[in-house]
ModelCIF file with pLDDT and N, C-alpha, C, O atoms, coordinates in Angstrom:
data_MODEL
#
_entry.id   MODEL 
#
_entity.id                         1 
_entity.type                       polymer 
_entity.pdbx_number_of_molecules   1 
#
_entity_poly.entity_id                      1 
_entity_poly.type                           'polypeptide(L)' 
_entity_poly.nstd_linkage                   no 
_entity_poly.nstd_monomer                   no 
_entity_poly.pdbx_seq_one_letter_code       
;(UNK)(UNK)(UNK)(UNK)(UNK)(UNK)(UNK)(UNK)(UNK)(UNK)(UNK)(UNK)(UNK)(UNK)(UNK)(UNK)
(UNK)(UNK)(UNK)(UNK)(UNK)(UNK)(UNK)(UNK)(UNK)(UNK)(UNK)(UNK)(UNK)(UNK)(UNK)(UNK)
(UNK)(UNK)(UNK)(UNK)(UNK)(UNK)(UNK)(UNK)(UNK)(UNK)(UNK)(UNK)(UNK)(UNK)
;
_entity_poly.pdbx_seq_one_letter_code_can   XXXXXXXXXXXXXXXXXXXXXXXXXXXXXXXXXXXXXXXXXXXXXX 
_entity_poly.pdbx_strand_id                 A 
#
loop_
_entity_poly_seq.entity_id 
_entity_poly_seq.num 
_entity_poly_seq.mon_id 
_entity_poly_seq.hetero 
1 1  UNK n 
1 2  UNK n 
1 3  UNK n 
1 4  UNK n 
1 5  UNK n 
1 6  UNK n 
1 7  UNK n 
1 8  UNK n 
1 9  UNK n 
1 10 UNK n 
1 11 UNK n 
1 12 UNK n 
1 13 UNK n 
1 14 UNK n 
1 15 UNK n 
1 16 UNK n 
1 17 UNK n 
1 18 UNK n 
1 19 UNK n 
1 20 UNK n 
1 21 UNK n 
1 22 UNK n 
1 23 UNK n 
1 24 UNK n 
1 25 UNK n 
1 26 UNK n 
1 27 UNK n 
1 28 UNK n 
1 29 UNK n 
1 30 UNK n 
1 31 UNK n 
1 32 UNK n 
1 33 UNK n 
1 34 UNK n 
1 35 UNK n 
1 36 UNK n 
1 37 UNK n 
1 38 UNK n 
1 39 UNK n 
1 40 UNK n 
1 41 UNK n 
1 42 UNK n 
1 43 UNK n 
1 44 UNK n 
1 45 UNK n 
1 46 UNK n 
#
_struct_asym.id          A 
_struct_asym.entity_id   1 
#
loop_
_ma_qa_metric.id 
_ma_qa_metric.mode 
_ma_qa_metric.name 
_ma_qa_metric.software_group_id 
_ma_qa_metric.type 
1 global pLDDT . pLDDT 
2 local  pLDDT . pLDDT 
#
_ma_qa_metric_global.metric_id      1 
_ma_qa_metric_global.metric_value   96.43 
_ma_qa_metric_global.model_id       1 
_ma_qa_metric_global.ordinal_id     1 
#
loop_
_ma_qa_metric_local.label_asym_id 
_ma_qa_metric_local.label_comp_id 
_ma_qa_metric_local.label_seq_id 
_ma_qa_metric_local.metric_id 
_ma_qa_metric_local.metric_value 
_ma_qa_metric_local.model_id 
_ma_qa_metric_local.ordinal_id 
A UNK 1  2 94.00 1 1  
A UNK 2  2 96.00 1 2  
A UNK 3  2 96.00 1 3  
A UNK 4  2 93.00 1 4  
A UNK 5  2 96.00 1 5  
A UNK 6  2 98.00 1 6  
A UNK 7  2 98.00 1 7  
A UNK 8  2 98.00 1 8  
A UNK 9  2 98.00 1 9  
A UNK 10 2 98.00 1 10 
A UNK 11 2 98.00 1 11 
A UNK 12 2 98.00 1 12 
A UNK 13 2 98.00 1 13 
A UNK 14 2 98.00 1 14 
A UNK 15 2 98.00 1 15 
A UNK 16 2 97.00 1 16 
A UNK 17 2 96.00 1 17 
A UNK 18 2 95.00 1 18 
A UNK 19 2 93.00 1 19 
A UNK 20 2 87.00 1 20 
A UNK 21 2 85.00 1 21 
A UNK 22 2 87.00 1 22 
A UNK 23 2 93.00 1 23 
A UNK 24 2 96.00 1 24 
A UNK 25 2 96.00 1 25 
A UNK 26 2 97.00 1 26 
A UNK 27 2 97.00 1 27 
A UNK 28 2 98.00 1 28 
A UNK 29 2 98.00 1 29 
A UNK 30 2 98.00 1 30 
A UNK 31 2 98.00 1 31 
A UNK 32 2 98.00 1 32 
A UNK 33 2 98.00 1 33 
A UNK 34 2 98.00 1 34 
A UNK 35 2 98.00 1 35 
A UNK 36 2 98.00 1 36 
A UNK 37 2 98.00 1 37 
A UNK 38 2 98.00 1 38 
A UNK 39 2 99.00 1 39 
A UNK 40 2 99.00 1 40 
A UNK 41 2 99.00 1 41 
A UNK 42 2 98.00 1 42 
A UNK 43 2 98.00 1 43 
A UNK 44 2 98.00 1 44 
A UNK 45 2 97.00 1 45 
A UNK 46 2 96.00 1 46 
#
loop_
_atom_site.group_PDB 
_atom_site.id 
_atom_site.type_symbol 
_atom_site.label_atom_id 
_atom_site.label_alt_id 
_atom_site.label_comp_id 
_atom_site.label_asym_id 
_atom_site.label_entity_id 
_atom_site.label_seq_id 
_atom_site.pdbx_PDB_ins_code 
_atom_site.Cartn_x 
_atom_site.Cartn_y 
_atom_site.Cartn_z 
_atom_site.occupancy 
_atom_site.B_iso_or_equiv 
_atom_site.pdbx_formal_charge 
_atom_site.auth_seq_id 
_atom_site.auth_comp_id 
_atom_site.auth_asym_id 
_atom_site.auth_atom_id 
_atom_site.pdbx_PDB_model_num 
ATOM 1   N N  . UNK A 1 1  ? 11.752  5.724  8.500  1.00 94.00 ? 1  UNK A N  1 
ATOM 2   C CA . UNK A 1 1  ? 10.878  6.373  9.485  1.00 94.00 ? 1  UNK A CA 1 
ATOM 3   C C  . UNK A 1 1  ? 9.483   6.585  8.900  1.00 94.00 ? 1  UNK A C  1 
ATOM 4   O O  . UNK A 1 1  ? 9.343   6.586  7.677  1.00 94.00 ? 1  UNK A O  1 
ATOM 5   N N  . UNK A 1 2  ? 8.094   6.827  10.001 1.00 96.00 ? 2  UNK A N  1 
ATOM 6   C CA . UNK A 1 2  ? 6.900   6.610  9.401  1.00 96.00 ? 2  UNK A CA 1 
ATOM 7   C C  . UNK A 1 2  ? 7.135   8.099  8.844  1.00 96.00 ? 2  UNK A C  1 
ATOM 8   O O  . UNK A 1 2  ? 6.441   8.041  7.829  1.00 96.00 ? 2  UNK A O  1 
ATOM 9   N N  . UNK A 1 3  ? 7.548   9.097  8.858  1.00 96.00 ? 3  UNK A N  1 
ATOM 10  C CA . UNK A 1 3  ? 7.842   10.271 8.409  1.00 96.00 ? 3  UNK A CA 1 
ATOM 11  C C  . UNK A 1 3  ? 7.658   10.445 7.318  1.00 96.00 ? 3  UNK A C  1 
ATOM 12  O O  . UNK A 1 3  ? 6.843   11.200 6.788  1.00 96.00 ? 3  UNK A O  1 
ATOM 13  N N  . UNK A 1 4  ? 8.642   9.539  6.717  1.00 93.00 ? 4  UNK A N  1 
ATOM 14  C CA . UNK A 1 4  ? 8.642   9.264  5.071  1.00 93.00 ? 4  UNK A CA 1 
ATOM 15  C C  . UNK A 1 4  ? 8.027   8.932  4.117  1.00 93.00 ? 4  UNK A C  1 
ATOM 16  O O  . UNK A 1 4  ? 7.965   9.381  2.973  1.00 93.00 ? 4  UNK A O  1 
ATOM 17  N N  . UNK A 1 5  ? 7.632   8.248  4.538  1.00 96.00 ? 5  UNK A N  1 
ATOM 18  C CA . UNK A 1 5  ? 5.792   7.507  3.828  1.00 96.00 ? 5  UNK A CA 1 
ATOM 19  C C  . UNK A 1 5  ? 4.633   8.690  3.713  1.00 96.00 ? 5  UNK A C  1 
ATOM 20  O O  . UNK A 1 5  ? 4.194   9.614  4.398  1.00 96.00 ? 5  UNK A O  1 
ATOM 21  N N  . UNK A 1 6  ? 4.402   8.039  2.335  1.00 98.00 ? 6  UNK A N  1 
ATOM 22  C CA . UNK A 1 6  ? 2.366   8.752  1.906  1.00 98.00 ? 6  UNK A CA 1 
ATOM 23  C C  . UNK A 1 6  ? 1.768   7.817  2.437  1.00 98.00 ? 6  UNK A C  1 
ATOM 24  O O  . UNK A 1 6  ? 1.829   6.647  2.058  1.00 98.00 ? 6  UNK A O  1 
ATOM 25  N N  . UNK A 1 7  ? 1.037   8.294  3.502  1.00 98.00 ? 7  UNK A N  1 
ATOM 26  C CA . UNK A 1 7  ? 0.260   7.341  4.393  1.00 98.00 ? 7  UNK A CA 1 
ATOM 27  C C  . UNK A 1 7  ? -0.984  7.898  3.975  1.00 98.00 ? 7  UNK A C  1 
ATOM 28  O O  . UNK A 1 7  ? -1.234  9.093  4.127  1.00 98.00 ? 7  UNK A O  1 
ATOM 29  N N  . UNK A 1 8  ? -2.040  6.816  3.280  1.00 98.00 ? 8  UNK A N  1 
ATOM 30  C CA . UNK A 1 8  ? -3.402  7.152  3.436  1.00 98.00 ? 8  UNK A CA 1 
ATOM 31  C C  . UNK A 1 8  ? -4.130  7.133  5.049  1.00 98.00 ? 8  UNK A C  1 
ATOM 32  O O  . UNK A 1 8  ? -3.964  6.169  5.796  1.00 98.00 ? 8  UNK A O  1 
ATOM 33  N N  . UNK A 1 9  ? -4.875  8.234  5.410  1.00 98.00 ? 9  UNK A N  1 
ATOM 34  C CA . UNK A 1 9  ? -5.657  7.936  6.551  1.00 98.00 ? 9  UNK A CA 1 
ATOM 35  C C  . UNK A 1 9  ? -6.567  8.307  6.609  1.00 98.00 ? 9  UNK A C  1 
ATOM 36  O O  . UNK A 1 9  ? -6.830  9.065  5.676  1.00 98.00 ? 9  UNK A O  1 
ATOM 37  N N  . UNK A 1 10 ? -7.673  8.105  7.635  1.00 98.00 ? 10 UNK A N  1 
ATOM 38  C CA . UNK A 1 10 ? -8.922  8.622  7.750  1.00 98.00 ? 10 UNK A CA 1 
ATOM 39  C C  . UNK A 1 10 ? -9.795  9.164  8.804  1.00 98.00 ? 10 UNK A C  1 
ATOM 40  O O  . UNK A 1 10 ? -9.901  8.512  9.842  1.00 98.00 ? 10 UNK A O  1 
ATOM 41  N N  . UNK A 1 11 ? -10.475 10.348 8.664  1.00 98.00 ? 11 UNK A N  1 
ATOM 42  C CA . UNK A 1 11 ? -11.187 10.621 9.635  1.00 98.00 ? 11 UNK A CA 1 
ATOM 43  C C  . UNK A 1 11 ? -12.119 10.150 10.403 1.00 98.00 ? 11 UNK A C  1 
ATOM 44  O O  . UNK A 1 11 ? -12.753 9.414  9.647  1.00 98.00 ? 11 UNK A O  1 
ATOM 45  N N  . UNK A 1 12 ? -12.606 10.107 11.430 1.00 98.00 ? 12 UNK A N  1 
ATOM 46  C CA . UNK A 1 12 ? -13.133 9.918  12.246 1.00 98.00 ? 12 UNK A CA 1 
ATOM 47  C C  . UNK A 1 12 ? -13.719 8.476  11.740 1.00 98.00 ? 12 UNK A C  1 
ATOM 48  O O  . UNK A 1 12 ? -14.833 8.136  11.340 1.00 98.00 ? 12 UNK A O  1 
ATOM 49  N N  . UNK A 1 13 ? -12.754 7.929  11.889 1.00 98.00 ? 13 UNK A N  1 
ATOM 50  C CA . UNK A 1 13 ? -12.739 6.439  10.549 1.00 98.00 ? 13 UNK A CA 1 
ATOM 51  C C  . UNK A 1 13 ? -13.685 5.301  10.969 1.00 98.00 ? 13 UNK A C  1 
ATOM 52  O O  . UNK A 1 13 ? -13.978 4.385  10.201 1.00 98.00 ? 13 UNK A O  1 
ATOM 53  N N  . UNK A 1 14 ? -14.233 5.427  12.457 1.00 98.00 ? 14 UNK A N  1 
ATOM 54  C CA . UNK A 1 14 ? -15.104 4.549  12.710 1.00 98.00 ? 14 UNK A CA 1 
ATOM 55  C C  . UNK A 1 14 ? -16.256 4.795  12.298 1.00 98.00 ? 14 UNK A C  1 
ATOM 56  O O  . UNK A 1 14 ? -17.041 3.847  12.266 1.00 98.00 ? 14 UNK A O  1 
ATOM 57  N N  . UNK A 1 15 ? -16.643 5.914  11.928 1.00 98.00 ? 15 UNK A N  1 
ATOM 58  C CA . UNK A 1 15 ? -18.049 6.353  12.067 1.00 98.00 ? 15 UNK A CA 1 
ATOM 59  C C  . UNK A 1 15 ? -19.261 6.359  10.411 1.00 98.00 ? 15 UNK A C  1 
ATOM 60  O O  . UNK A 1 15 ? -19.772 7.263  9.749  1.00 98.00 ? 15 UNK A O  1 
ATOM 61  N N  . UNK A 1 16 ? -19.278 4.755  10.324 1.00 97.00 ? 16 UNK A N  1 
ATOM 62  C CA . UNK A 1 16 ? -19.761 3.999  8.608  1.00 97.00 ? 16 UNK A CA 1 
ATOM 63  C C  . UNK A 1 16 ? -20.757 4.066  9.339  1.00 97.00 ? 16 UNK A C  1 
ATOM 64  O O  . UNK A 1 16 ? -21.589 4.586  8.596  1.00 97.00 ? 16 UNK A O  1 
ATOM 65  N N  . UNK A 1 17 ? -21.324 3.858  10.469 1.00 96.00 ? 17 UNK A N  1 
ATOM 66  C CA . UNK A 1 17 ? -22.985 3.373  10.958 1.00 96.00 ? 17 UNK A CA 1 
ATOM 67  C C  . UNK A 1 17 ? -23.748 4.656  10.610 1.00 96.00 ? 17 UNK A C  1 
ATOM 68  O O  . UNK A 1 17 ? -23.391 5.751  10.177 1.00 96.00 ? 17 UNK A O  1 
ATOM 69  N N  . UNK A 1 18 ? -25.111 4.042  11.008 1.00 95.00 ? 18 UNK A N  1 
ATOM 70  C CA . UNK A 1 18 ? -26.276 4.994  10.655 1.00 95.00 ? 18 UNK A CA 1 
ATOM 71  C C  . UNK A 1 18 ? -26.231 5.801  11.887 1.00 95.00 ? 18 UNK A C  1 
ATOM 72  O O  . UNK A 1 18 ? -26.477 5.558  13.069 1.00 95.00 ? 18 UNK A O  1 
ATOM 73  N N  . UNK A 1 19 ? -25.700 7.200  11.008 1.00 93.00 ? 19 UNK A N  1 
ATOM 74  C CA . UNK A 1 19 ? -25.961 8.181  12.044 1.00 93.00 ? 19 UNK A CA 1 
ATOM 75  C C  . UNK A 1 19 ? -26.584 9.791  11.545 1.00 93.00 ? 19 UNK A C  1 
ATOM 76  O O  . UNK A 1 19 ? -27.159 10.054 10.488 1.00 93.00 ? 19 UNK A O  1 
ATOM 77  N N  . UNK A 1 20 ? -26.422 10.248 12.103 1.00 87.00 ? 20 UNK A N  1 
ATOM 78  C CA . UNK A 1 20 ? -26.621 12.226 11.651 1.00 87.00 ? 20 UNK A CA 1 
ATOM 79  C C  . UNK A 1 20 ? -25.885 12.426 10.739 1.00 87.00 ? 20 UNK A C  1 
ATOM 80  O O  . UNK A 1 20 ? -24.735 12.044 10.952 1.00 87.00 ? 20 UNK A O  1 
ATOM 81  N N  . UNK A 1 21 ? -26.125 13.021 9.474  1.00 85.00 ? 21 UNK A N  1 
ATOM 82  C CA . UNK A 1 21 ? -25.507 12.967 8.347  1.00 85.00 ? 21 UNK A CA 1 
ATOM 83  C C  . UNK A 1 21 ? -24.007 13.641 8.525  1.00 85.00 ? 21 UNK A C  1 
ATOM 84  O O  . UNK A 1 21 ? -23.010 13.266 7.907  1.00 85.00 ? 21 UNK A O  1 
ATOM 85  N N  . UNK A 1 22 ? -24.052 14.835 9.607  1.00 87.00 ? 22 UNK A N  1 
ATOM 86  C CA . UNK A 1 22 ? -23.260 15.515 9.561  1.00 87.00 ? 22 UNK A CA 1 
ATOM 87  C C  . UNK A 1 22 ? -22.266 14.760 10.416 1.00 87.00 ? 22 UNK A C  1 
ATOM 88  O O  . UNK A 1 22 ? -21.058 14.901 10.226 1.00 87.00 ? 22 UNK A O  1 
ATOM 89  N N  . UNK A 1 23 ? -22.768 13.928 11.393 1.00 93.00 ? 23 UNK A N  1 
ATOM 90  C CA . UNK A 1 23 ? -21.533 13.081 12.163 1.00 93.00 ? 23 UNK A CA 1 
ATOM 91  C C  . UNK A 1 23 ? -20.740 12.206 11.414 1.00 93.00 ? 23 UNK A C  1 
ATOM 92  O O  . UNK A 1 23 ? -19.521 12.370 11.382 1.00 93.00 ? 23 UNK A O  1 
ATOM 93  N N  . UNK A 1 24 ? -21.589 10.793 10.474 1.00 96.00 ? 24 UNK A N  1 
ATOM 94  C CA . UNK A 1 24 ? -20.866 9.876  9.971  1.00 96.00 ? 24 UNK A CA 1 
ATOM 95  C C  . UNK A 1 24 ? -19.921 10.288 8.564  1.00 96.00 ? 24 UNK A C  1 
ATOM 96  O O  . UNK A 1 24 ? -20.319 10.759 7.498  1.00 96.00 ? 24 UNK A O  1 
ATOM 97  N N  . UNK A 1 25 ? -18.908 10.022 8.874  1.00 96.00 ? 25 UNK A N  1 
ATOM 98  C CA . UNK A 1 25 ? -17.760 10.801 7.475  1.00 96.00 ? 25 UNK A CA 1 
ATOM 99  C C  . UNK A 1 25 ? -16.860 9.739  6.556  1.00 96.00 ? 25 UNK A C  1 
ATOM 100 O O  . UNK A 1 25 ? -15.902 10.031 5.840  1.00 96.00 ? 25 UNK A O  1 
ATOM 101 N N  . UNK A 1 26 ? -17.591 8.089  6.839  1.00 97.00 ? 26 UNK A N  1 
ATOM 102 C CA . UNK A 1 26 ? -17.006 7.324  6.089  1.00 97.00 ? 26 UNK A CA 1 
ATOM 103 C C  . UNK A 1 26 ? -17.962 6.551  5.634  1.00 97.00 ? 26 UNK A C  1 
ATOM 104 O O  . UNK A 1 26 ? -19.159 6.660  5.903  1.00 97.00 ? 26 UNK A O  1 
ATOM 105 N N  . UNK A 1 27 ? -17.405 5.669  4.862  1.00 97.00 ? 27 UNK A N  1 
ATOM 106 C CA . UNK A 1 27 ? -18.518 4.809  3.533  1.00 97.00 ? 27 UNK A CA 1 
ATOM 107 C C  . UNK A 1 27 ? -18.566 3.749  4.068  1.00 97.00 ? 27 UNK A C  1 
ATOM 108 O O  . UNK A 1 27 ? -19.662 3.197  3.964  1.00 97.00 ? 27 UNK A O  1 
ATOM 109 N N  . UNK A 1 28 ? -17.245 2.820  5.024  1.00 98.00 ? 28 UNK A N  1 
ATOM 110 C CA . UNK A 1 28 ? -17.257 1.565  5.138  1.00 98.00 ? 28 UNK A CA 1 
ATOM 111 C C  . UNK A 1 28 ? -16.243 1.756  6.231  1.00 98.00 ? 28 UNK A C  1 
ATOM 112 O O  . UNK A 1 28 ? -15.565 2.739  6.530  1.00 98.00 ? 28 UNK A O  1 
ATOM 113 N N  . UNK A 1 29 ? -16.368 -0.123 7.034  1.00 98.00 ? 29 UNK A N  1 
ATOM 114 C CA . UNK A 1 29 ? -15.696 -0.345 8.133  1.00 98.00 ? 29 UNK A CA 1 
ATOM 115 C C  . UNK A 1 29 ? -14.231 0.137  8.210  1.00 98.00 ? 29 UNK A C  1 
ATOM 116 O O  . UNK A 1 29 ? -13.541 0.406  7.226  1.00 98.00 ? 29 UNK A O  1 
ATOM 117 N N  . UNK A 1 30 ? -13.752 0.231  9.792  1.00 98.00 ? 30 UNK A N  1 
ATOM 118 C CA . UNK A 1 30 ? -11.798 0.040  9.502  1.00 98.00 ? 30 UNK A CA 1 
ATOM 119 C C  . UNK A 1 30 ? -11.516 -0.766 8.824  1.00 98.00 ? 30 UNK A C  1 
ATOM 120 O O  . UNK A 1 30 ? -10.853 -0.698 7.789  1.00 98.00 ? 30 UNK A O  1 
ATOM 121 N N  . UNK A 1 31 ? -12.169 -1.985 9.511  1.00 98.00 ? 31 UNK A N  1 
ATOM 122 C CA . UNK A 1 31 ? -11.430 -3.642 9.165  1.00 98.00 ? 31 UNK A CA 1 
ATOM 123 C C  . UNK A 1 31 ? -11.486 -3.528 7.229  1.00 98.00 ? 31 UNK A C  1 
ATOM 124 O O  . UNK A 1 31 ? -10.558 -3.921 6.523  1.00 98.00 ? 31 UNK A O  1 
ATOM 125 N N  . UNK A 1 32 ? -12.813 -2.897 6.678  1.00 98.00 ? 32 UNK A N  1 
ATOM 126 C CA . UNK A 1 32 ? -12.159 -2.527 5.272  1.00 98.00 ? 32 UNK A CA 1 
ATOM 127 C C  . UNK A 1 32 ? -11.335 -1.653 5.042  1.00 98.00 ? 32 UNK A C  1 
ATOM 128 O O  . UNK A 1 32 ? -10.488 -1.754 4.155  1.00 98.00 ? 32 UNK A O  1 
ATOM 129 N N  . UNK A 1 33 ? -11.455 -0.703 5.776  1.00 98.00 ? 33 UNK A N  1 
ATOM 130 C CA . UNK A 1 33 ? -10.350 0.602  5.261  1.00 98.00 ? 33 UNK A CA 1 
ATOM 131 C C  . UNK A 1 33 ? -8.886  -0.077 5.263  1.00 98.00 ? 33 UNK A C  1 
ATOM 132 O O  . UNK A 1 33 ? -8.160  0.268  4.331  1.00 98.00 ? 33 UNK A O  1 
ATOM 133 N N  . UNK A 1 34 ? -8.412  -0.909 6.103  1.00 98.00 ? 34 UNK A N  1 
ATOM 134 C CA . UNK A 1 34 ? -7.315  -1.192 6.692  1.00 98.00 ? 34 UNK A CA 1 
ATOM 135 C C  . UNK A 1 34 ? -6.746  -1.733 5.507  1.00 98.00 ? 34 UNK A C  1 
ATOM 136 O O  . UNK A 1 34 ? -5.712  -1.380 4.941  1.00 98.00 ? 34 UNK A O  1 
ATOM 137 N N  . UNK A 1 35 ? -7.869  -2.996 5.077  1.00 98.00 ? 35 UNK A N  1 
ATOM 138 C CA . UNK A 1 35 ? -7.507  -4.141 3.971  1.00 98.00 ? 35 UNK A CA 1 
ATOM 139 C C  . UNK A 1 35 ? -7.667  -3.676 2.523  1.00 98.00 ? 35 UNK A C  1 
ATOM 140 O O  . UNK A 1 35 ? -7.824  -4.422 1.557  1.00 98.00 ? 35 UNK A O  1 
ATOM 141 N N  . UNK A 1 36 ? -7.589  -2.019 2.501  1.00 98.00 ? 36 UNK A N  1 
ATOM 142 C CA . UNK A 1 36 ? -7.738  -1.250 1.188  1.00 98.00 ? 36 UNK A CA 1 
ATOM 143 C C  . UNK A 1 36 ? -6.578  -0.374 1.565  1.00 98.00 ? 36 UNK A C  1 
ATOM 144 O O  . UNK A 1 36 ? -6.780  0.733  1.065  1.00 98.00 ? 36 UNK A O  1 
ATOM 145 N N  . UNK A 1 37 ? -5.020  -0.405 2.488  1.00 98.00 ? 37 UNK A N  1 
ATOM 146 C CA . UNK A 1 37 ? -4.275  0.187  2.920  1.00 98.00 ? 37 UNK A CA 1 
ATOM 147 C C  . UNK A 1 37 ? -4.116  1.482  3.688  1.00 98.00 ? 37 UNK A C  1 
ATOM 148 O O  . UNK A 1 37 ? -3.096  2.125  3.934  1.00 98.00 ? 37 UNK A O  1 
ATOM 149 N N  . UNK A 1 38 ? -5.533  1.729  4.043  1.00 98.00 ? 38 UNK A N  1 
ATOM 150 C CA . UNK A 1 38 ? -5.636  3.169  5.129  1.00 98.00 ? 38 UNK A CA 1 
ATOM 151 C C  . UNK A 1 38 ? -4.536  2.531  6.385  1.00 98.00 ? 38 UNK A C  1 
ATOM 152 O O  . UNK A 1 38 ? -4.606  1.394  6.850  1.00 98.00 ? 38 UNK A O  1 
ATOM 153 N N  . UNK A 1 39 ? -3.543  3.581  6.766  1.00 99.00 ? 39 UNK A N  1 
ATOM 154 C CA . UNK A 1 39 ? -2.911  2.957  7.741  1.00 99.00 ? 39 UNK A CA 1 
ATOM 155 C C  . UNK A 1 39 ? -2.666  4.258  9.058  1.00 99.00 ? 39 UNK A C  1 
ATOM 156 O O  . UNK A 1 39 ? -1.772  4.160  9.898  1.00 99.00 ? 39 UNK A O  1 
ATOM 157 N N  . UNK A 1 40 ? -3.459  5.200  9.011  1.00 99.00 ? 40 UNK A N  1 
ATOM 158 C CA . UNK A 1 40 ? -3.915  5.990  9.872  1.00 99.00 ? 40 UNK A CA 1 
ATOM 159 C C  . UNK A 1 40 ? -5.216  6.195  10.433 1.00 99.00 ? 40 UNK A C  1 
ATOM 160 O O  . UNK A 1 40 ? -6.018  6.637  9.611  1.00 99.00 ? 40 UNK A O  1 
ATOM 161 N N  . UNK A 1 41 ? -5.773  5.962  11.857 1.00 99.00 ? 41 UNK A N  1 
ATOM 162 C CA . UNK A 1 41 ? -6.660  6.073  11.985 1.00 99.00 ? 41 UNK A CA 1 
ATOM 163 C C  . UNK A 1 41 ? -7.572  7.854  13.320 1.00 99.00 ? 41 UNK A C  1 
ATOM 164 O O  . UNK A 1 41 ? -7.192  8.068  14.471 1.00 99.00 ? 41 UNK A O  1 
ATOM 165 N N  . UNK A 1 42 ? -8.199  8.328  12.902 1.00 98.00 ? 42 UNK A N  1 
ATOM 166 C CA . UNK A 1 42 ? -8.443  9.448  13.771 1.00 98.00 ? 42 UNK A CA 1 
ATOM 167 C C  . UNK A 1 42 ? -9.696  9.152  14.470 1.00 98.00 ? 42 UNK A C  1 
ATOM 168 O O  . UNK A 1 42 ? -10.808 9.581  14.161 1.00 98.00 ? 42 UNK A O  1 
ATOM 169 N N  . UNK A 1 43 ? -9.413  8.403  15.409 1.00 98.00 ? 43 UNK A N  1 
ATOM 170 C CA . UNK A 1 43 ? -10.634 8.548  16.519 1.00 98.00 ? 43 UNK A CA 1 
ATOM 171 C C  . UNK A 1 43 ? -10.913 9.379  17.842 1.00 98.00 ? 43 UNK A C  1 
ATOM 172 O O  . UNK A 1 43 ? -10.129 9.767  18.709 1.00 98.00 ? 43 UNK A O  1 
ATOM 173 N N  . UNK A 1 44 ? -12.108 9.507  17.728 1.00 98.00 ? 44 UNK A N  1 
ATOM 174 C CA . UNK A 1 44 ? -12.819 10.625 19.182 1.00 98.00 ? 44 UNK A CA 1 
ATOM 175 C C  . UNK A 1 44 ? -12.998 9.307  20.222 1.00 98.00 ? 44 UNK A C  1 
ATOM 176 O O  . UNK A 1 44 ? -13.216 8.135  19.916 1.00 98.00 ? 44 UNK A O  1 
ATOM 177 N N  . UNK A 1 45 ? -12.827 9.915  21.569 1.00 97.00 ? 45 UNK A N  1 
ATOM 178 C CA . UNK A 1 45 ? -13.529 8.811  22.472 1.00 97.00 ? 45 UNK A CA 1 
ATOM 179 C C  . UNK A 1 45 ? -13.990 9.822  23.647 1.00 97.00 ? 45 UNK A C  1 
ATOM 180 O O  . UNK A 1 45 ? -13.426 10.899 23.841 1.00 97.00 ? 45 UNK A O  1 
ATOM 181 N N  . UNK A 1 46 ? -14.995 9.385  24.345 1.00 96.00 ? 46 UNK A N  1 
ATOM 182 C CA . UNK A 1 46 ? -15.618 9.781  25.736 1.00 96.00 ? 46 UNK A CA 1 
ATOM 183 C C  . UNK A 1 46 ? -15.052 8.408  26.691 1.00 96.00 ? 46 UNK A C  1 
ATOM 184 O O  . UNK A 1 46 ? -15.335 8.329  27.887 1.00 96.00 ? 46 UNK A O  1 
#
């Protein structure tokens, strides 16, 4: 079960672009996070 697992994940994991310091909270893309084993993702949507 995913229960069981240490799952790396990340916050508001889309947000690598140039933005308000206080909005953007990651260094680099999903498509990298993913292929560096982040396998949780926390996104906002409107």
């Amino acid at each position: 079960p995913l229960s069981a697992l240490s799952i790396p994940g990340t916050h508001n994991s889309p947000t690598h672009h140039k933005a308000l310091p206080s909005v953007r909270c990651q260094a680099v893309s999903p498509r990298e996070q993913l292929e560096n084993g982040v396998r949780f993702f926390d996104i906002r949507v409107q």
